[in-house]
PDB file of N, CA and C in Angstrom:
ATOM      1  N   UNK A   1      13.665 -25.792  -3.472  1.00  0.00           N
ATOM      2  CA  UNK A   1      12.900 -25.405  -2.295  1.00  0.00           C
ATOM      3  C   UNK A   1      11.990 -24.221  -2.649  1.00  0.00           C
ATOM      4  N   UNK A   2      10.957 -24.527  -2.475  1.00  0.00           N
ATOM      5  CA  UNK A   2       9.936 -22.975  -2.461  1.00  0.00           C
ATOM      6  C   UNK A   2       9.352 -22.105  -1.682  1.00  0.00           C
ATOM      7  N   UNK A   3       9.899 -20.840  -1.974  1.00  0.00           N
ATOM      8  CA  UNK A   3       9.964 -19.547  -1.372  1.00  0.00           C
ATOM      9  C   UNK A   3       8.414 -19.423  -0.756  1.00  0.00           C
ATOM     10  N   UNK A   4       8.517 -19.067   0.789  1.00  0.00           N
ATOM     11  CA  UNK A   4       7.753 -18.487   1.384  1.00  0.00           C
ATOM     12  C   UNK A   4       7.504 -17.406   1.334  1.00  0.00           C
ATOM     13  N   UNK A   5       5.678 -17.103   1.036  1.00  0.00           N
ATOM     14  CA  UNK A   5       5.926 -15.118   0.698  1.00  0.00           C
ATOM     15  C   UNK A   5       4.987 -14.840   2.221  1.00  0.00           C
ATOM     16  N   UNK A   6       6.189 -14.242   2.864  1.00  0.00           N
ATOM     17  CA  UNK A   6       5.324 -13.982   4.546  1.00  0.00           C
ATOM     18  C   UNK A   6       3.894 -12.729   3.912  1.00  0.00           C
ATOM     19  N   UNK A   7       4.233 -11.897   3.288  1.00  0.00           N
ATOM     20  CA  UNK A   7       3.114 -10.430   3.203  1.00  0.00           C
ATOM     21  C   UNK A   7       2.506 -10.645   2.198  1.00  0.00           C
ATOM     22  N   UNK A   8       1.775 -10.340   1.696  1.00  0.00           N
ATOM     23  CA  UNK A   8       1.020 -10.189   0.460  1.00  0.00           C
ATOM     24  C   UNK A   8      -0.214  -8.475   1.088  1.00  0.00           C
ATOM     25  N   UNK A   9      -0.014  -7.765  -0.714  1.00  0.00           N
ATOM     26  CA  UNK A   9      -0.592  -6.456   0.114  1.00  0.00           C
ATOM     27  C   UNK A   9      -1.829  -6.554  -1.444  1.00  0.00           C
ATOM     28  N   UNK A  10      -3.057  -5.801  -0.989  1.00  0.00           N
ATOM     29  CA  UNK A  10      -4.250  -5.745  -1.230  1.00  0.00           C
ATOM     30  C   UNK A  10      -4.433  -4.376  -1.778  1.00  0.00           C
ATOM     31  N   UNK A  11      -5.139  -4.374  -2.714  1.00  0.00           N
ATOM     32  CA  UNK A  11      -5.793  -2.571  -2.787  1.00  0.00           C
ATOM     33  C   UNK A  11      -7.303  -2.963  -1.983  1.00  0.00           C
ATOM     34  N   UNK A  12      -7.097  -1.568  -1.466  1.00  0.00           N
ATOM     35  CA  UNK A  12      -8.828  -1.523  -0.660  1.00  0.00           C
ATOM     36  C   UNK A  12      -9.559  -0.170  -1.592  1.00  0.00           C
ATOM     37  N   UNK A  13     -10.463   0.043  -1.176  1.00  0.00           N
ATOM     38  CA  UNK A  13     -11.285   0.911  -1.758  1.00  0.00           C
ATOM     39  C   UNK A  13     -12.339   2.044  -0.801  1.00  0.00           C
ATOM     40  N   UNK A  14     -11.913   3.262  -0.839  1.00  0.00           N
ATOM     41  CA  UNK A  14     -13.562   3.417  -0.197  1.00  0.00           C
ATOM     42  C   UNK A  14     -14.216   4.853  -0.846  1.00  0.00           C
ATOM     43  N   UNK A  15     -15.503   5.174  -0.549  1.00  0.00           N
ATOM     44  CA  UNK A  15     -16.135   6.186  -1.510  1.00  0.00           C
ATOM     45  C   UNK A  15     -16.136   7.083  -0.522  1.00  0.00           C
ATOM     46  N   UNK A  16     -15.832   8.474  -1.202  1.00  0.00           N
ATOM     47  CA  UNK A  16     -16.126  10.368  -0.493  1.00  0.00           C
ATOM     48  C   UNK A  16     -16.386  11.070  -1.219  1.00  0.00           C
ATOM     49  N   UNK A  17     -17.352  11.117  -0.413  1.00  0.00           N
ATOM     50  CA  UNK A  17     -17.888  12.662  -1.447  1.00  0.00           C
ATOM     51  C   UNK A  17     -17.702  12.152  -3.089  1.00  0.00           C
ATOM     52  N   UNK A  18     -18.422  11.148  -3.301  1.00  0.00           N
ATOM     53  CA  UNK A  18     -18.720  11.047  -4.875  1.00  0.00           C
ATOM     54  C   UNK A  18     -17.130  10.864  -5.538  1.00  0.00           C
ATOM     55  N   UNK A  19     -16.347  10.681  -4.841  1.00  0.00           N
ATOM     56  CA  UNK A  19     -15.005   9.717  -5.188  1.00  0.00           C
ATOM     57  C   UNK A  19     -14.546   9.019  -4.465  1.00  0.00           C
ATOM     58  N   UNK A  20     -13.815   7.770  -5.417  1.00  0.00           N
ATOM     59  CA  UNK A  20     -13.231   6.980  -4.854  1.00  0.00           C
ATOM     60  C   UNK A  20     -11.817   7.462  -4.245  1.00  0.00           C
ATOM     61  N   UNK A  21     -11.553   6.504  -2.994  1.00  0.00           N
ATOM     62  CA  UNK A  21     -10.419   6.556  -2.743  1.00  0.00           C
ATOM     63  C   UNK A  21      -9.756   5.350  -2.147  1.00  0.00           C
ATOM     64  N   UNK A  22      -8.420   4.892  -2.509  1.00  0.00           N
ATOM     65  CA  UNK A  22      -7.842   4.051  -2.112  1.00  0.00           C
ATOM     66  C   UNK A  22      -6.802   3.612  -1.637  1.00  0.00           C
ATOM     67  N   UNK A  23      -6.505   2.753  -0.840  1.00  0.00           N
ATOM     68  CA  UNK A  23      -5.491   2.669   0.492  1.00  0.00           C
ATOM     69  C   UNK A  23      -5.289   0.966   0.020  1.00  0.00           C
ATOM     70  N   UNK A  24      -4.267   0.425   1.301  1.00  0.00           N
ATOM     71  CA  UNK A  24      -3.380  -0.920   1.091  1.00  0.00           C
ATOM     72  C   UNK A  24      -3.549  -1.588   2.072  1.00  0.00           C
ATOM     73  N   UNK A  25      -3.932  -2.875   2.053  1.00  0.00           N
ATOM     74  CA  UNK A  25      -4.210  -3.972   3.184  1.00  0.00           C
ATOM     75  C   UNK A  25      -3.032  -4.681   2.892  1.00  0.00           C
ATOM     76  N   UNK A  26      -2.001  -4.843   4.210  1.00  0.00           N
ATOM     77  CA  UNK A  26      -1.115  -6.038   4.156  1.00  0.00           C
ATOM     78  C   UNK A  26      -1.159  -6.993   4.983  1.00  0.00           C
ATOM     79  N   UNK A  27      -1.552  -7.879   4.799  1.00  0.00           N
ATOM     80  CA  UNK A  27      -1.592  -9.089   5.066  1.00  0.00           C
ATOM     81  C   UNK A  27      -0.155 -10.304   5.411  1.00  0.00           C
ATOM     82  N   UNK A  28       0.085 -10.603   7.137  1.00  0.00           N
ATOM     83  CA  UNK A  28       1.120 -11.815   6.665  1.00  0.00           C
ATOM     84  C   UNK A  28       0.368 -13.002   6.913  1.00  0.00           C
ATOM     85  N   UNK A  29       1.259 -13.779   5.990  1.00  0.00           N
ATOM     86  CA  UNK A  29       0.223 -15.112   5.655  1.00  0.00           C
ATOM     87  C   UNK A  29       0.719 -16.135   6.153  1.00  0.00           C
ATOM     88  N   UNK A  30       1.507 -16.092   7.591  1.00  0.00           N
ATOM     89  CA  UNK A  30       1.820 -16.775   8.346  1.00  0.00           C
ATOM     90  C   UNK A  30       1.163 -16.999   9.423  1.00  0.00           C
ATOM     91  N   UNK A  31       1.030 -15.349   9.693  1.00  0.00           N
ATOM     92  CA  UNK A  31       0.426 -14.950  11.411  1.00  0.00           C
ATOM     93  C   UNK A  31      -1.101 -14.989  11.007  1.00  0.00           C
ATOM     94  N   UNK A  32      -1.257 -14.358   9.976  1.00  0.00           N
ATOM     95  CA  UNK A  32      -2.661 -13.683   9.744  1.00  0.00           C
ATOM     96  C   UNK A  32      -3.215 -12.260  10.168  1.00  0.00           C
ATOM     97  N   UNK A  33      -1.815 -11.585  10.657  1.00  0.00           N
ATOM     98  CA  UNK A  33      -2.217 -10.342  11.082  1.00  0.00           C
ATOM     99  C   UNK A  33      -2.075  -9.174   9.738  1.00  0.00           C
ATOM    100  N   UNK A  34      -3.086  -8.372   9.687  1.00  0.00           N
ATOM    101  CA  UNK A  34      -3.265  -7.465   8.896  1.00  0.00           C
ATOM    102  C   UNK A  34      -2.812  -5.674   9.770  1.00  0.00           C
ATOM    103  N   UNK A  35      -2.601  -5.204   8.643  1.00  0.00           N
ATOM    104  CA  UNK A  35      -2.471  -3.938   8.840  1.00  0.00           C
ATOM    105  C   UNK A  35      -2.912  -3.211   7.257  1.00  0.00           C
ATOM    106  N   UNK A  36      -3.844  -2.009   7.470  1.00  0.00           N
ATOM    107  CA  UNK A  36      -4.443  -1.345   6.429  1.00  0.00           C
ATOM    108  C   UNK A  36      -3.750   0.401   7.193  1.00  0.00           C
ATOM    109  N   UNK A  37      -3.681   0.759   5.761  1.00  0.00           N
ATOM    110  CA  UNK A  37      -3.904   2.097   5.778  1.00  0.00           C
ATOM    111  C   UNK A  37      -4.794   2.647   4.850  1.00  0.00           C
ATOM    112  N   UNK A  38      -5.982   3.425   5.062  1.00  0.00           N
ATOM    113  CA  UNK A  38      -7.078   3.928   4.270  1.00  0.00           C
ATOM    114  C   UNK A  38      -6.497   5.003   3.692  1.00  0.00           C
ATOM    115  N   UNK A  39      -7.033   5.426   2.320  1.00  0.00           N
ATOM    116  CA  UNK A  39      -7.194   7.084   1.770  1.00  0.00           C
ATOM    117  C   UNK A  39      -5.823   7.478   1.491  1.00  0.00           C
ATOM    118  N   UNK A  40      -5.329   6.361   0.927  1.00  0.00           N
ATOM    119  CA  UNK A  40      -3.806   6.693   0.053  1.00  0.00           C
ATOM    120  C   UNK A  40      -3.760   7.976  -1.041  1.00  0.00           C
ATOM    121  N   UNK A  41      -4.655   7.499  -1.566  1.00  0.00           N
ATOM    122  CA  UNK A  41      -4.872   8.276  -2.857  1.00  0.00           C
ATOM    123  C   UNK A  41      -6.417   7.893  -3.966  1.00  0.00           C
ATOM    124  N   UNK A  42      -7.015   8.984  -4.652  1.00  0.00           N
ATOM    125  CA  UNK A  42      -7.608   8.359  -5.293  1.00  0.00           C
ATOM    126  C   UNK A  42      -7.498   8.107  -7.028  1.00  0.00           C
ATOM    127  N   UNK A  43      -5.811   8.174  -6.677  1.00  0.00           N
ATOM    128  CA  UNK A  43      -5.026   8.160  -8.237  1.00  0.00           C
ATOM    129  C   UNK A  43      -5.010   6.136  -8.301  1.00  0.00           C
ATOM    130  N   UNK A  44      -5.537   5.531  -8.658  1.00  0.00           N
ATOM    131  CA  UNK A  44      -5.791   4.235  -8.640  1.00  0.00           C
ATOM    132  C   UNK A  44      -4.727   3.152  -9.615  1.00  0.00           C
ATOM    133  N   UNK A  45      -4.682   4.058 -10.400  1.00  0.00           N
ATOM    134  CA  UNK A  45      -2.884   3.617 -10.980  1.00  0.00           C
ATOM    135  C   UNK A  45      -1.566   3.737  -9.989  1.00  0.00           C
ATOM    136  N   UNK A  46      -1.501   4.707  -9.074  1.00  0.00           N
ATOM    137  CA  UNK A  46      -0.420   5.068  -8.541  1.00  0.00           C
ATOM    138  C   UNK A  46      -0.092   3.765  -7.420  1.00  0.00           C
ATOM    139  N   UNK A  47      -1.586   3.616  -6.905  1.00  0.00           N
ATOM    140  CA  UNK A  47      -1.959   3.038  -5.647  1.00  0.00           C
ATOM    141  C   UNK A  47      -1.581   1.428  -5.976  1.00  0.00           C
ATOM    142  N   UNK A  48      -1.635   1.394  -7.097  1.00  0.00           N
ATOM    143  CA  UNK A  48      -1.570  -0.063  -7.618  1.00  0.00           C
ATOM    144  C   UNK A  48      -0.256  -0.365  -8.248  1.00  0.00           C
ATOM    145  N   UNK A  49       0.837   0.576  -8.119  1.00  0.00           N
ATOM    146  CA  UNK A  49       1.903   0.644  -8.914  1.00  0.00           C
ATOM    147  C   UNK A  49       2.268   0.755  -7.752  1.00  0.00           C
ATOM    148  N   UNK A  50       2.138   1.203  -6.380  1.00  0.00           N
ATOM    149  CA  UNK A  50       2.825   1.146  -4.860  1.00  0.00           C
ATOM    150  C   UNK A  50       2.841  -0.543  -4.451  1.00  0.00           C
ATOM    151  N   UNK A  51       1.354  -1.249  -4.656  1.00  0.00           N
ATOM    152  CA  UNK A  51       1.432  -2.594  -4.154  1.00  0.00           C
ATOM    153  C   UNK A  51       1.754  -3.469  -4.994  1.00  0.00           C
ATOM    154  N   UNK A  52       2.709  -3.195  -6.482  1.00  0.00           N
ATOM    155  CA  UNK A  52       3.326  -4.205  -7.348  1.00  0.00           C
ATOM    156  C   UNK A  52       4.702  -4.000  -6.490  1.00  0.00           C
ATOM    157  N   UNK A  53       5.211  -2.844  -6.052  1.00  0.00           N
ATOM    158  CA  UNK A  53       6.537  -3.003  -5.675  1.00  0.00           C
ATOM    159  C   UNK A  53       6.350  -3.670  -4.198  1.00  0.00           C
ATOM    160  N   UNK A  54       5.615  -2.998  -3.182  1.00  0.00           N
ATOM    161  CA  UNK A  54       5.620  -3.843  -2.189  1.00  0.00           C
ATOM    162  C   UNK A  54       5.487  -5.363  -2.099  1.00  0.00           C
ATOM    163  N   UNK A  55       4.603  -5.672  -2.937  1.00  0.00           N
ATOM    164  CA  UNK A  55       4.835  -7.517  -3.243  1.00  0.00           C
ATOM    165  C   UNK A  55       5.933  -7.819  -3.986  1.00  0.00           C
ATOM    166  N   UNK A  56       6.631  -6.911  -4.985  1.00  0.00           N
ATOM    167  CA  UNK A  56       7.797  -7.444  -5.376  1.00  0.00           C
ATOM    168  C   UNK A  56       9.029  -7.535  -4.251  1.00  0.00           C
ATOM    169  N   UNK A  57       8.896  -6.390  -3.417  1.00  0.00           N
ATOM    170  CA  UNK A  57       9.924  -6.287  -3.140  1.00  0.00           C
ATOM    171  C   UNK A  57       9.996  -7.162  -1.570  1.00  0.00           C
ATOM    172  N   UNK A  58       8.831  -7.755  -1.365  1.00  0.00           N
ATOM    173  CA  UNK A  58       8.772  -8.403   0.155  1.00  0.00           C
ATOM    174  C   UNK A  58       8.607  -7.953   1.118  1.00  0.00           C
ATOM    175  N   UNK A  59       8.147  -6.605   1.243  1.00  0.00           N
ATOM    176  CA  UNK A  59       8.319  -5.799   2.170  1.00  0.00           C
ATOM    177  C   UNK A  59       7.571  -6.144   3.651  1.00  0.00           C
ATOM    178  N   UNK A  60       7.445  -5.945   4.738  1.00  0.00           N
ATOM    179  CA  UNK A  60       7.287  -6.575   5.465  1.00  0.00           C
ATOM    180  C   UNK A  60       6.536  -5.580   6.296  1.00  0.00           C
ATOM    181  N   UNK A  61       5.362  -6.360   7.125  1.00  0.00           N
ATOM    182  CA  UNK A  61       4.145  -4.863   7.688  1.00  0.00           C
ATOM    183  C   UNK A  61       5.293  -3.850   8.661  1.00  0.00           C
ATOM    184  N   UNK A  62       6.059  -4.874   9.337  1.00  0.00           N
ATOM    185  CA  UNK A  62       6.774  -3.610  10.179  1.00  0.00           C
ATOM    186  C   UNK A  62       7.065  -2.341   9.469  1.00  0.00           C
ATOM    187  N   UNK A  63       7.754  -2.537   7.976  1.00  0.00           N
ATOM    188  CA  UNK A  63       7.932  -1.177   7.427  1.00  0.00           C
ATOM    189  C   UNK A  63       6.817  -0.497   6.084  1.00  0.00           C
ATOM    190  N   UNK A  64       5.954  -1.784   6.018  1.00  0.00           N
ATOM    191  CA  UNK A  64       5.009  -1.052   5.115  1.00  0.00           C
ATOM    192  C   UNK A  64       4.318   0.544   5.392  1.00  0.00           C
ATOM    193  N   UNK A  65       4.427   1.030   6.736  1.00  0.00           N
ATOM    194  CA  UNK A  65       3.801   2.606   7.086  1.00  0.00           C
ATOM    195  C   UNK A  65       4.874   3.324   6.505  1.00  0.00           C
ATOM    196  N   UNK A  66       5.883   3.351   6.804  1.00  0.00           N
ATOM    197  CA  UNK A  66       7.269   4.001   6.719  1.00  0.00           C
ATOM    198  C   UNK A  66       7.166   4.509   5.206  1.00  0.00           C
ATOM    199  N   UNK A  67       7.327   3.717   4.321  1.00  0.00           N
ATOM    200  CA  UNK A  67       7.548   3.207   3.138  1.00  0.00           C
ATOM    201  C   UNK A  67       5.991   4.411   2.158  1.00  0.00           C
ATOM    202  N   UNK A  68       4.656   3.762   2.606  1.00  0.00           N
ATOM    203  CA  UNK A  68       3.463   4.194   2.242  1.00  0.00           C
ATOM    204  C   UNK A  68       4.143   5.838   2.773  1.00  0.00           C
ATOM    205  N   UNK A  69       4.572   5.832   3.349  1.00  0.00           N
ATOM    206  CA  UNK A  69       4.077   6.948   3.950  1.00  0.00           C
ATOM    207  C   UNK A  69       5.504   8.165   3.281  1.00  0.00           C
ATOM    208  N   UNK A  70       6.639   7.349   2.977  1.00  0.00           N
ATOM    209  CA  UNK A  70       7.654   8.538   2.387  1.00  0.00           C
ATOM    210  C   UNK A  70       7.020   8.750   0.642  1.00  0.00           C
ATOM    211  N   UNK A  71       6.244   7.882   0.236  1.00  0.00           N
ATOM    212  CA  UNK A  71       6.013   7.538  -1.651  1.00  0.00           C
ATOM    213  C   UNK A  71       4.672   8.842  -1.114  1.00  0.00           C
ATOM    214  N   UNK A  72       3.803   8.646  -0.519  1.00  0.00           N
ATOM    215  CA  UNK A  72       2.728  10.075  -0.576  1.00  0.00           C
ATOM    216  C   UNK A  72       3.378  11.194  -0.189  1.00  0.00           C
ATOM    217  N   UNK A  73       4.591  11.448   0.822  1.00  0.00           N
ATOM    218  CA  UNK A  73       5.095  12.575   0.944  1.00  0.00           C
ATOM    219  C   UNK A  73       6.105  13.128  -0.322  1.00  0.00           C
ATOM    220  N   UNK A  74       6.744  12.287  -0.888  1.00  0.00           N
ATOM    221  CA  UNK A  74       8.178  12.669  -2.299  1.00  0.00           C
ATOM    222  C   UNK A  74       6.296  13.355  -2.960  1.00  0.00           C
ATOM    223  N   UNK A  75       5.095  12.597  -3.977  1.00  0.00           N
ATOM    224  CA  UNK A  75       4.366  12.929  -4.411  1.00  0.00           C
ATOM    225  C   UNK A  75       4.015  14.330  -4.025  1.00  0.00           C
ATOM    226  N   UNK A  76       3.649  14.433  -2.670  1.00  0.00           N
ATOM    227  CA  UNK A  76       2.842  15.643  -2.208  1.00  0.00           C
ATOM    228  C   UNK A  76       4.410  17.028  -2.640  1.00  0.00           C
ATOM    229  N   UNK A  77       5.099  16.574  -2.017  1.00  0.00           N
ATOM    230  CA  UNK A  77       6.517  17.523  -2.841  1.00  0.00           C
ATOM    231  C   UNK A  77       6.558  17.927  -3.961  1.00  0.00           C
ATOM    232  N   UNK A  78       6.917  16.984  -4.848  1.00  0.00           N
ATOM    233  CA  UNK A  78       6.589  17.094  -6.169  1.00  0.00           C
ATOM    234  C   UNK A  78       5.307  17.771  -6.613  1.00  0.00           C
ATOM    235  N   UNK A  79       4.274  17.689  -6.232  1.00  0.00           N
ATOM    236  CA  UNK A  79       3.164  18.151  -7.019  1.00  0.00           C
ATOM    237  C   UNK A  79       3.630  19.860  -6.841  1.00  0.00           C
ATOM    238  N   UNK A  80       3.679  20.106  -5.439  1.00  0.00           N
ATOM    239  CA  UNK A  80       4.166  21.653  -4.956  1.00  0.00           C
ATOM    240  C   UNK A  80       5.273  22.360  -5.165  1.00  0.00           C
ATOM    241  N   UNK A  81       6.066  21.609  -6.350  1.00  0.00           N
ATOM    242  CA  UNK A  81       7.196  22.058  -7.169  1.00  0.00           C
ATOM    243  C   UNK A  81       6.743  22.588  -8.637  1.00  0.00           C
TER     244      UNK A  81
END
């Protein structure tokens, strides 16, 4: 039997002030409803190493904010350590 993948998540992109910055479109591919969050970061490795685990791990839009949102706060910690 083959696995249904309800989410699939996106890197987005947008330009400031002469840098890039980038955020996560998740997508379920059932409903078709999206949810984005802009201006993650403009570390573009990091951002893209967030949406290998979220597609690995299935994560689902209800908790994709939650989730985005504790990985930029542990970072923002860390940097101020």
């Amino acid at each position: 039997m083959e696995k249904t993948i309800l989410t699939e998540y996106h890197i987005t992109e947008f330009s400031e002030e002469n840098e890039k910055v980038f955020g996560i479109m998740g997508k379920n591919t059932i409903t078709g409803d999206t949810f984005e969050i802009k201006r993650i970061s403009s570390n573009l490795k990091a951002v893209s190493s967030l949406i290998e685990k979220l597609n690995k791990d299935e994560v689902s839009l209800l908790h994709f904010y939650d989730i985005v949102r504790d990985v930029v706060y542990e970072a923002s910690v860390l940097a101020i350590e």
